[in-house]
N, C-alpha and C. Protein backbone atom coordinates (compact mmCIF):
# COMPACT_ATOMS: atom_id res chain seq x y z
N UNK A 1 153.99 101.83 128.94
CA UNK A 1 152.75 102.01 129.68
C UNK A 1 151.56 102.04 128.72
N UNK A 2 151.64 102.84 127.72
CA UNK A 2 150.45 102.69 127.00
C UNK A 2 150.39 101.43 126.20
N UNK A 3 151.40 100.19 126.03
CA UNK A 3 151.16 99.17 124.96
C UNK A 3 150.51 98.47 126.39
N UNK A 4 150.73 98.71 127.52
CA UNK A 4 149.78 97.74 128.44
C UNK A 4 148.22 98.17 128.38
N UNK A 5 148.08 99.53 127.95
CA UNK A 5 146.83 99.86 127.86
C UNK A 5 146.10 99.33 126.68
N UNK A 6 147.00 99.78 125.93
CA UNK A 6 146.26 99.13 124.22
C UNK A 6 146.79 97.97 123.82
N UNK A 7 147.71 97.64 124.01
CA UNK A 7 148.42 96.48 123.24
C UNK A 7 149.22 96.64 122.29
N UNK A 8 150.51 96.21 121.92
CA UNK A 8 151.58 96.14 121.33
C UNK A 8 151.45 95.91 119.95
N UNK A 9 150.47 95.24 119.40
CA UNK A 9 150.25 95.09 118.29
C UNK A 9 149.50 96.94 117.59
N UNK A 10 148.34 97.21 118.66
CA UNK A 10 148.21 98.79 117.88
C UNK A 10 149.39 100.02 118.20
N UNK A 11 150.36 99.90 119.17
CA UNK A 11 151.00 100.27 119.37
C UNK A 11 152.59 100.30 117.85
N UNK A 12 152.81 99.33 117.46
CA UNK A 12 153.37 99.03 116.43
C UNK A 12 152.31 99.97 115.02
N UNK A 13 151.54 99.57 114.90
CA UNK A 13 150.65 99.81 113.97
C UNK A 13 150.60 101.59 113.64
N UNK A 14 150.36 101.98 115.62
CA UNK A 14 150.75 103.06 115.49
C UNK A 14 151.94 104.16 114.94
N UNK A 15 153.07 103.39 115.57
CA UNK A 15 154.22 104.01 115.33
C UNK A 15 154.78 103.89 113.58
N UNK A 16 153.75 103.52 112.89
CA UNK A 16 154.26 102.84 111.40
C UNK A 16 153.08 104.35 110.42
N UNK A 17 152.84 104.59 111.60
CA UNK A 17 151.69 105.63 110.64
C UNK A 17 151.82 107.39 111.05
N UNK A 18 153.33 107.17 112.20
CA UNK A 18 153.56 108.17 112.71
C UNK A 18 154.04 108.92 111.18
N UNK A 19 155.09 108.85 110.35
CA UNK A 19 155.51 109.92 109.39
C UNK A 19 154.39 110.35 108.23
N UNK A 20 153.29 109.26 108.02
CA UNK A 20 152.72 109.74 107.47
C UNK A 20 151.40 110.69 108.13
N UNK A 21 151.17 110.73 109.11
CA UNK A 21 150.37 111.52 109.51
C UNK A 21 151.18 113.09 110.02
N UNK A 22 152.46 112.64 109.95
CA UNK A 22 153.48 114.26 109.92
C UNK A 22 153.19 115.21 109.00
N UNK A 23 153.63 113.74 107.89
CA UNK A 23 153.59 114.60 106.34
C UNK A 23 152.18 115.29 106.12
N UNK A 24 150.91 114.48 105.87
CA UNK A 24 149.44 115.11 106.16
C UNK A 24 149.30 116.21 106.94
N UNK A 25 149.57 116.63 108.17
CA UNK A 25 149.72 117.03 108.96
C UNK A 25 150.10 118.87 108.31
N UNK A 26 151.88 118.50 107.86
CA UNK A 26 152.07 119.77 107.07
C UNK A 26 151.56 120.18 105.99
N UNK A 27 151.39 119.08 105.38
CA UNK A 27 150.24 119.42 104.32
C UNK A 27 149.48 120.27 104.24
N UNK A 28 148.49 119.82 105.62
CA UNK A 28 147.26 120.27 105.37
C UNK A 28 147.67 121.81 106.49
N UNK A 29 148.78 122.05 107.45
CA UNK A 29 148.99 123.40 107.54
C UNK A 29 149.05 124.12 106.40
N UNK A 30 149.85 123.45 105.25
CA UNK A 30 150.22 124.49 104.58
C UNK A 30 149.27 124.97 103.68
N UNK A 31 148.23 124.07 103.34
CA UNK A 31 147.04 124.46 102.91
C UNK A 31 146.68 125.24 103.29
N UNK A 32 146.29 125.39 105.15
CA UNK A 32 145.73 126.32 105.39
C UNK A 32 145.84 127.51 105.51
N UNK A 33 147.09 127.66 105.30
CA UNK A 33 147.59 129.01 105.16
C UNK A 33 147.68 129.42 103.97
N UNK A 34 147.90 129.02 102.97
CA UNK A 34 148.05 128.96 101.27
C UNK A 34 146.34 130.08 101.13
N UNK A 35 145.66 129.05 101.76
CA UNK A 35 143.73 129.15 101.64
C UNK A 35 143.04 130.60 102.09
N UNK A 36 143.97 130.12 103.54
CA UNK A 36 143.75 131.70 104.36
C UNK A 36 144.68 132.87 104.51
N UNK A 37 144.45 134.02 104.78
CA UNK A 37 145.45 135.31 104.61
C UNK A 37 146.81 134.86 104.54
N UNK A 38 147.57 134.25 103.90
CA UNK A 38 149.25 134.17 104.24
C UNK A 38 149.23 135.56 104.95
N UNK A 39 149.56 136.72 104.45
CA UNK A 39 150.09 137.62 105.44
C UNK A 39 149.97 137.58 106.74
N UNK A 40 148.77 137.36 107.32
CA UNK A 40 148.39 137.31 108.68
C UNK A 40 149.78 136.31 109.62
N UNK A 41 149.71 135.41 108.68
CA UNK A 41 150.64 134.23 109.32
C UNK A 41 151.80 135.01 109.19
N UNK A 42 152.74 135.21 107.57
CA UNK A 42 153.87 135.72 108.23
C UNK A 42 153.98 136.77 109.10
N UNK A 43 153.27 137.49 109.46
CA UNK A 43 153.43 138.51 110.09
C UNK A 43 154.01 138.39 111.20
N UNK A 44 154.04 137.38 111.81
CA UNK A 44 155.12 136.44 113.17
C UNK A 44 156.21 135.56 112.51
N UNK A 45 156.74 135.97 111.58
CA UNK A 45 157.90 135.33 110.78
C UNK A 45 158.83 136.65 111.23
N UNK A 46 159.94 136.53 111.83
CA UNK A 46 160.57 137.89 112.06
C UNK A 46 161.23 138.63 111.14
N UNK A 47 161.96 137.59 109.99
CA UNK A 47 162.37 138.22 109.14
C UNK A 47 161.20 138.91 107.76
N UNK A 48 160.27 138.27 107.68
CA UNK A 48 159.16 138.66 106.79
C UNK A 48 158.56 139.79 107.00
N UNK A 49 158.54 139.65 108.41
CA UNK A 49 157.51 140.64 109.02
C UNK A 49 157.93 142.30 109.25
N UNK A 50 159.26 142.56 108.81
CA UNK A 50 159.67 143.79 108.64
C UNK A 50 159.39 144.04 107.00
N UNK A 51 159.14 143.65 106.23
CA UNK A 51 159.24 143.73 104.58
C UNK A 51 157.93 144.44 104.68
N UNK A 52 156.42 143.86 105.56
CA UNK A 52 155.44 144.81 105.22
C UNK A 52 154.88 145.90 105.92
N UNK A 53 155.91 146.00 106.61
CA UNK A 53 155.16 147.39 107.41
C UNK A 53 154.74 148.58 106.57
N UNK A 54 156.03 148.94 105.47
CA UNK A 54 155.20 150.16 105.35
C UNK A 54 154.35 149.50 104.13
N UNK A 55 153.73 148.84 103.76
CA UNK A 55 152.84 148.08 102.44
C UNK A 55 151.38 148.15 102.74
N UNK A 56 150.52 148.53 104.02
CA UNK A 56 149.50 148.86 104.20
C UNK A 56 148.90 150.09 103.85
């Protein structure tokens, strides 16, 4: 349905740029967490998230 919308040729084009925009993708999560509070994030990691309770 969508190669009738766009056409088969960007459709191809697309699907050839799918892993690399995965990889970018985690990348740049992991940047952002690297950048910003890690703790905040693991703190919904279940196993992590018992290690800092008493650390405040």
């Amino acid at each position: 349905m969508i190669s009738k919308v766009i056409g088969s040729k960007y459709v191809a084009i697309a699907k050839s740029w799918v892993p690399t925009m995965a990889l970018w993708g985690s990348v740049g999560g992991v940047a952002l967490v690297h950048l910003t509070d890690w703790r905040l994030v693991l703190d919904y990691v279940p196993y992590i998230s018992g290690k800092f309770k008493n650390d405040k």
